[in-house]
C-alpha atoms as a PDB file:
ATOM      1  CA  UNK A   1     -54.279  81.403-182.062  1.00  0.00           C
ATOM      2  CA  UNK A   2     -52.936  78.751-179.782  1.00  0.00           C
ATOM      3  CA  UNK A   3     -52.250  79.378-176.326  1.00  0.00           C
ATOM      4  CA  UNK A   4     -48.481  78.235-175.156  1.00  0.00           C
ATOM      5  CA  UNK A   5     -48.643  75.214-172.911  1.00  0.00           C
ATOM      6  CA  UNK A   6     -48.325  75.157-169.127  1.00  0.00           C
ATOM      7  CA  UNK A   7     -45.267  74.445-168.099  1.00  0.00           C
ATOM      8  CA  UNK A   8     -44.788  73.493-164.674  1.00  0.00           C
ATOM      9  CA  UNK A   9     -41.216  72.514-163.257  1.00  0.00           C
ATOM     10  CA  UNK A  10     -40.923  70.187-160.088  1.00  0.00           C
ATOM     11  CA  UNK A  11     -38.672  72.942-158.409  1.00  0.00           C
ATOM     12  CA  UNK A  12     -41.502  75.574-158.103  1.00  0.00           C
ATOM     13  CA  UNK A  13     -43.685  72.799-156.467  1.00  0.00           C
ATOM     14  CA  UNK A  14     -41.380  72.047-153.950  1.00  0.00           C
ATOM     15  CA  UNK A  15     -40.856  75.878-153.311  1.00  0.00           C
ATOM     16  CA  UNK A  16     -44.315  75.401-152.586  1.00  0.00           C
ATOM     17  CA  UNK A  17     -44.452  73.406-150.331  1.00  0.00           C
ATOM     18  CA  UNK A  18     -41.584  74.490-148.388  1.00  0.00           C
ATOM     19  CA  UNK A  19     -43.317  77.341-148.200  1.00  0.00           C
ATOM     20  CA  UNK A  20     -46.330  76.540-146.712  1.00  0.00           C
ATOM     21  CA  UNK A  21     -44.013  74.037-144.454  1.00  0.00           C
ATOM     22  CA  UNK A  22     -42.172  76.878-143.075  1.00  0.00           C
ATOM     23  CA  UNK A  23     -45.494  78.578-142.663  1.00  0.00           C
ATOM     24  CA  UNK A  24     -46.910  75.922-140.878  1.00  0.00           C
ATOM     25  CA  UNK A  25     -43.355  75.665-138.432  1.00  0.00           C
ATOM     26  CA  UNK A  26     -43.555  79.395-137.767  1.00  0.00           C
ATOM     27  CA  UNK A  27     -47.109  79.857-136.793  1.00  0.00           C
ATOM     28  CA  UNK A  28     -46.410  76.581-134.878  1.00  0.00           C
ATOM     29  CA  UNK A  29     -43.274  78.157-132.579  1.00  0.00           C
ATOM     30  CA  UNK A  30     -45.595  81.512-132.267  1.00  0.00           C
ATOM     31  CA  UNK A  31     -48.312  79.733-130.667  1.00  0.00           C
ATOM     32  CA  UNK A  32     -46.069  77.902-128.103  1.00  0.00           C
ATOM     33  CA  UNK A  33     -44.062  80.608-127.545  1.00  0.00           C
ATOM     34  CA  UNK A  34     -45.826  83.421-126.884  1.00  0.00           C
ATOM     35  CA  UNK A  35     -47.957  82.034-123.676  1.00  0.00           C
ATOM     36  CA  UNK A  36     -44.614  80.764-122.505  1.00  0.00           C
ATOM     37  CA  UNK A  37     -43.202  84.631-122.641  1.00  0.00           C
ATOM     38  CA  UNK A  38     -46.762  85.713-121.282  1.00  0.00           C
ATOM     39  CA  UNK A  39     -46.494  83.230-118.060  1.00  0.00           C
ATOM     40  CA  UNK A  40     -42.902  84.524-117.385  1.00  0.00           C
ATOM     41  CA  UNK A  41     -44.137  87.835-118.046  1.00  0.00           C
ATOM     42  CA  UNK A  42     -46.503  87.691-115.846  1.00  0.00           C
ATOM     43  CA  UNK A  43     -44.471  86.552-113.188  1.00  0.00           C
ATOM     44  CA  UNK A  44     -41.966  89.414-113.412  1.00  0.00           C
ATOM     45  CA  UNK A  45     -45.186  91.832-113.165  1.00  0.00           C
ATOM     46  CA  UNK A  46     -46.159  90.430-109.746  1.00  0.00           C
ATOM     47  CA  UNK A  47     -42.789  89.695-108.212  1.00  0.00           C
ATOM     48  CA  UNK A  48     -42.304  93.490-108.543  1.00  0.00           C
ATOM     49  CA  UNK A  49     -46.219  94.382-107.206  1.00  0.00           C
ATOM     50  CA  UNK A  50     -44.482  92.253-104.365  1.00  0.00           C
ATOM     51  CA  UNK A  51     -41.355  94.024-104.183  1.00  0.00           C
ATOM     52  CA  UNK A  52     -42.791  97.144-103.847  1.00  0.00           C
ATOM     53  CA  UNK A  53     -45.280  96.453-101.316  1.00  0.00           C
ATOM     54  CA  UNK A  54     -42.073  95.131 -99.616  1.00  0.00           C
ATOM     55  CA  UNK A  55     -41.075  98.520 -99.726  1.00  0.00           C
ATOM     56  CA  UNK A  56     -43.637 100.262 -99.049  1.00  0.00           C
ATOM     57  CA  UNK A  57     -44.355  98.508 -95.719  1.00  0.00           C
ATOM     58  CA  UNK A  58     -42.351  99.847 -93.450  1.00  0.00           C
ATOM     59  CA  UNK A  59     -42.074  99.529 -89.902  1.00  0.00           C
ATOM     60  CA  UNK A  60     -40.203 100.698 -86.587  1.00  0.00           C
ATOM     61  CA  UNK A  61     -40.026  99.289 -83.656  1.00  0.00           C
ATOM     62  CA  UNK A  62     -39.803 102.657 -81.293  1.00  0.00           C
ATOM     63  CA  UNK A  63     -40.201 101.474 -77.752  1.00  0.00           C
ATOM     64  CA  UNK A  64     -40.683  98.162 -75.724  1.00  0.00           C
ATOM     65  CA  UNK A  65     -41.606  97.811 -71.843  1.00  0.00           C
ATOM     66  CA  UNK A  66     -42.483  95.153 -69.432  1.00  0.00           C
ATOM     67  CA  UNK A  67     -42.206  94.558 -65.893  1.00  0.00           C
ATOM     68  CA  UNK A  68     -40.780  91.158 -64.518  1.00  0.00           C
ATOM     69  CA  UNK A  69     -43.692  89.491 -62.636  1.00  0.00           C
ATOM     70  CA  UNK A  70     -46.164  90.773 -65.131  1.00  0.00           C
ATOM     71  CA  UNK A  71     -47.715  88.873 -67.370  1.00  0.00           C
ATOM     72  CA  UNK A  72     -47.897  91.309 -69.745  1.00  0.00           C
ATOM     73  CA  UNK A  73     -45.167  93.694 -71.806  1.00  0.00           C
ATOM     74  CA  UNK A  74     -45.804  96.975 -74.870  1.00  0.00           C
ATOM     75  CA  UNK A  75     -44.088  97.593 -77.565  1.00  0.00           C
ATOM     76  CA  UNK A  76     -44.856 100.701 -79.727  1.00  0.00           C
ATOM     77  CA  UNK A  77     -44.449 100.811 -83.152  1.00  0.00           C
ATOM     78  CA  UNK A  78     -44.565 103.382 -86.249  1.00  0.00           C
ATOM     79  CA  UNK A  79     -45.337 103.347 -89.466  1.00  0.00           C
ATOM     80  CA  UNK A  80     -42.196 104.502 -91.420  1.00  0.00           C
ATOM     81  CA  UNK A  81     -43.895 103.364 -94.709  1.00  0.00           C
ATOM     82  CA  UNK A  82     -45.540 104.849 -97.762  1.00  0.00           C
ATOM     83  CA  UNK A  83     -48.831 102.870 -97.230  1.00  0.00           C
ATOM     84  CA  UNK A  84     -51.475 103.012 -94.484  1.00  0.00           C
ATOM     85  CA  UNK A  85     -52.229  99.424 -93.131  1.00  0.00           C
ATOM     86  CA  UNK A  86     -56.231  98.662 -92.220  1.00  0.00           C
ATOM     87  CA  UNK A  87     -56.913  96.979 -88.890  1.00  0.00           C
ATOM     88  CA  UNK A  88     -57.738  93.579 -91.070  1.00  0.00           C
ATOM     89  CA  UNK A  89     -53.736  93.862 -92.715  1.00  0.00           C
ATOM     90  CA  UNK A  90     -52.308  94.508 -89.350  1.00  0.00           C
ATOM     91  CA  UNK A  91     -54.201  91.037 -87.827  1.00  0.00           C
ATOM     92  CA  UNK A  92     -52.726  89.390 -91.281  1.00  0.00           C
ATOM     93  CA  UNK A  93     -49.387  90.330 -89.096  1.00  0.00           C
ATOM     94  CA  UNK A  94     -47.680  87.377 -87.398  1.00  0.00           C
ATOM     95  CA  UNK A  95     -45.794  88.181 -83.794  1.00  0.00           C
ATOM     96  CA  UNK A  96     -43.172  86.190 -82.369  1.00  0.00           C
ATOM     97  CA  UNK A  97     -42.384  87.101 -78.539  1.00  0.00           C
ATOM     98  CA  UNK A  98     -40.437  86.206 -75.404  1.00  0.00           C
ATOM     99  CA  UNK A  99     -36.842  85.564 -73.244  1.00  0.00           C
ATOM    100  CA  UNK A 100     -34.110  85.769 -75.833  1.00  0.00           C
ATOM    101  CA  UNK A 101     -33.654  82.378 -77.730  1.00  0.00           C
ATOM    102  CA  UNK A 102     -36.637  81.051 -76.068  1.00  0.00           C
ATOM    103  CA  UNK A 103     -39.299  83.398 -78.165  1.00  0.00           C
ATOM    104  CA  UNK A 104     -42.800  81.214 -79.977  1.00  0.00           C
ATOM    105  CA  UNK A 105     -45.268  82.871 -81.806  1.00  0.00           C
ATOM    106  CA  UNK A 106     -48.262  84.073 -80.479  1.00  0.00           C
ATOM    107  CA  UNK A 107     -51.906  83.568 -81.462  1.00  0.00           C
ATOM    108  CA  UNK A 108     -53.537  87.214 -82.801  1.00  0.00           C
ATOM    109  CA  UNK A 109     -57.000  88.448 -80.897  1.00  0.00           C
ATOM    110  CA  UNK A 110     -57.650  88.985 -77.536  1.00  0.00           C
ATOM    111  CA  UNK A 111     -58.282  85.419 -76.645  1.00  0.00           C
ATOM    112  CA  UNK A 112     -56.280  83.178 -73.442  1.00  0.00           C
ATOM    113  CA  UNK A 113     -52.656  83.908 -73.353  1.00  0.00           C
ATOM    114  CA  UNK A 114     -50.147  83.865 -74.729  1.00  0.00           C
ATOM    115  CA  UNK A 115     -51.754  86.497 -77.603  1.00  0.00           C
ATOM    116  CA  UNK A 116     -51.042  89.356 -78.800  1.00  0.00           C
ATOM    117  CA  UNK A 117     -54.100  92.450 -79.932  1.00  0.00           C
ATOM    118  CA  UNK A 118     -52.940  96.193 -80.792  1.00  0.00           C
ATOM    119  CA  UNK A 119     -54.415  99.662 -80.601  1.00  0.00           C
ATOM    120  CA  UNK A 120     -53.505 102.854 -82.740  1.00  0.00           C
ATOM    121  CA  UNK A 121     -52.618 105.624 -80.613  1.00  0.00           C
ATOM    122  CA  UNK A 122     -54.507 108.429 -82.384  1.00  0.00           C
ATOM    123  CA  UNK A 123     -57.896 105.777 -82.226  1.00  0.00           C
ATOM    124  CA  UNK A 124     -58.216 105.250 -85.937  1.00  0.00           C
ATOM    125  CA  UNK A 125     -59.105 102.225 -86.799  1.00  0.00           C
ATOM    126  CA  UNK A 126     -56.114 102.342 -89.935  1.00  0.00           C
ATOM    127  CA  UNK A 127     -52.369 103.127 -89.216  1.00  0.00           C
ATOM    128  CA  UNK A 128     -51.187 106.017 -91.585  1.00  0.00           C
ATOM    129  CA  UNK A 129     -47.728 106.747 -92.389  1.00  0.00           C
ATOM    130  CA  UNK A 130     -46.152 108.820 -89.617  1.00  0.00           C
ATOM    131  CA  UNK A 131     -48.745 106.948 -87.024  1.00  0.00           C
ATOM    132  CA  UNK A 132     -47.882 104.931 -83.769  1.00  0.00           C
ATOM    133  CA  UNK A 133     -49.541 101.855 -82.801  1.00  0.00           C
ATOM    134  CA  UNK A 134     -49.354  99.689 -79.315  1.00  0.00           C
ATOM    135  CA  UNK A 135     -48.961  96.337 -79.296  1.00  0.00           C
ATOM    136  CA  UNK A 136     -49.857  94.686 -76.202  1.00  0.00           C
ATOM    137  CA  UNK A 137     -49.098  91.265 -75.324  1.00  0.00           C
ATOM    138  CA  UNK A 138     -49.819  88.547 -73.002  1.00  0.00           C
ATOM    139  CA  UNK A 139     -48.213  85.764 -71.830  1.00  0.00           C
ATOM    140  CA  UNK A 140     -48.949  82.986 -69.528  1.00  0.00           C
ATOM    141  CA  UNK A 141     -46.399  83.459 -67.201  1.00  0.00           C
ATOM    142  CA  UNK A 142     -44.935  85.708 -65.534  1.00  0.00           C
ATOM    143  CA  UNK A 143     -42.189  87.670 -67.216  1.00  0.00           C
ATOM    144  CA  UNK A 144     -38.654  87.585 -65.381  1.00  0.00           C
ATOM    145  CA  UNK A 145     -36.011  89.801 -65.721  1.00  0.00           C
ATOM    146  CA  UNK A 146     -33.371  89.405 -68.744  1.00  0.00           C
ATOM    147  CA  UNK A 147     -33.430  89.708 -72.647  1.00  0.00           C
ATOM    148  CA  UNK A 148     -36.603  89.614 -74.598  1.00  0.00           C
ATOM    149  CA  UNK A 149     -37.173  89.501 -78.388  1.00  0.00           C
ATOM    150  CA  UNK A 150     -40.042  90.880 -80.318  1.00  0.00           C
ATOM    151  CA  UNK A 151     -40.354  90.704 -83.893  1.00  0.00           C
ATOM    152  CA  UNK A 152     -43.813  91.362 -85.999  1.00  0.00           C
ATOM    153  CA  UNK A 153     -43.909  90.251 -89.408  1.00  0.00           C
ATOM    154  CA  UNK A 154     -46.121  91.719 -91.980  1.00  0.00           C
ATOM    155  CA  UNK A 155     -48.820  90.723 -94.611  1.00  0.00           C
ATOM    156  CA  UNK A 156     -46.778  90.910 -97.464  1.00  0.00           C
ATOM    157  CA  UNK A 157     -43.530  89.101 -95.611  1.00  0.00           C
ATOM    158  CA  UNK A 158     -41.438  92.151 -94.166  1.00  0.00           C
ATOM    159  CA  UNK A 159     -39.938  91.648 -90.668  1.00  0.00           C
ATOM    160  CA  UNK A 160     -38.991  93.398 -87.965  1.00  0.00           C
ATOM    161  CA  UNK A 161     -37.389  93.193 -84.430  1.00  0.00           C
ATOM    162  CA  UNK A 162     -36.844  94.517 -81.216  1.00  0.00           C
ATOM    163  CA  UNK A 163     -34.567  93.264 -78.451  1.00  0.00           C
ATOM    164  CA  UNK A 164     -35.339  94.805 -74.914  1.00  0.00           C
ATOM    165  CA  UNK A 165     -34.197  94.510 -71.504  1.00  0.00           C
ATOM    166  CA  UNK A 166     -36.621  94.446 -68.133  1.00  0.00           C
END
């Protein structure tokens, strides 16, 4: 017995290969896609770890004193936030300080004034929600009476402020 022949039609090789064309063009989008979706993934995923550290790091300025002809003024602050804050994230702080539209930041540590160093009331060496801390700076001249402006900004980029009188 004799076997048919093979019959094989152009259009079912073209099929063909517009299969394995579109095969080719679909794995090809995948791969450049996906790491594109991954990066702005990504992103989104720590924008938020940043927004709610922003959130959780809260503080309040409670009190601020100085005399004029010292060189040196308090200001008391709580932690109204979720999150306690370790000695090394409070120095991460930055501190900006003096007469009302005349305030510079100051230098952290207890080196030559101006600088700024802080305690925590209760002596623990972190600041736990509900806890108070003192910030005491010092400038290099004398304070005179009038308007003074405080603001401490955090590690992770929240600020706050405090305008006082002495």
């Amino acid at each position: 017995m004799m076997r048919p022949p093979l019959v094989r039609s152009s259009s079912a090789i073209t099929e063909g290969f517009f299969v394995v064309a579109a095969v080719i063009a679909v794995s090809l989008v995948a791969s450049s896609g996906i790491p594109g979706i991954t990066l702005v993934t990504n992103a989104y995923d720590r924008q938020a770890v940043q927004d709610k550290n922003k959130v959780d790091v809260q503080l309040t300025v409670i009190f601020a004193y100085g005399t004029p002809g010292s060189t040196t003024a308090d200001v008391w602050i709580k932690n109204t936030g979720l999150v306690s804050l370790s000695a090394p994230a409070i120095n991460q702080s930055t501190v900006f300080f003096g007469p009302t539209g005349a305030y510079q930041m100051l230098p952290d540590g207890g080196g030559y004034p101006p600088s700024w160093t802080f305690s925590i009331v209760n002596g623990n060496t972190t600041l736990n929600p509900g806890q108070t801390m003192e910030v005491a700076i010092r400038t290099s001249t004398p304070l005179s009476s009038g308007d003074y402006y405080f603001q401490i900004t955090t590690y992770v980029g929240t600020s706050f402020d405090y305008t006082f009188s002495m």
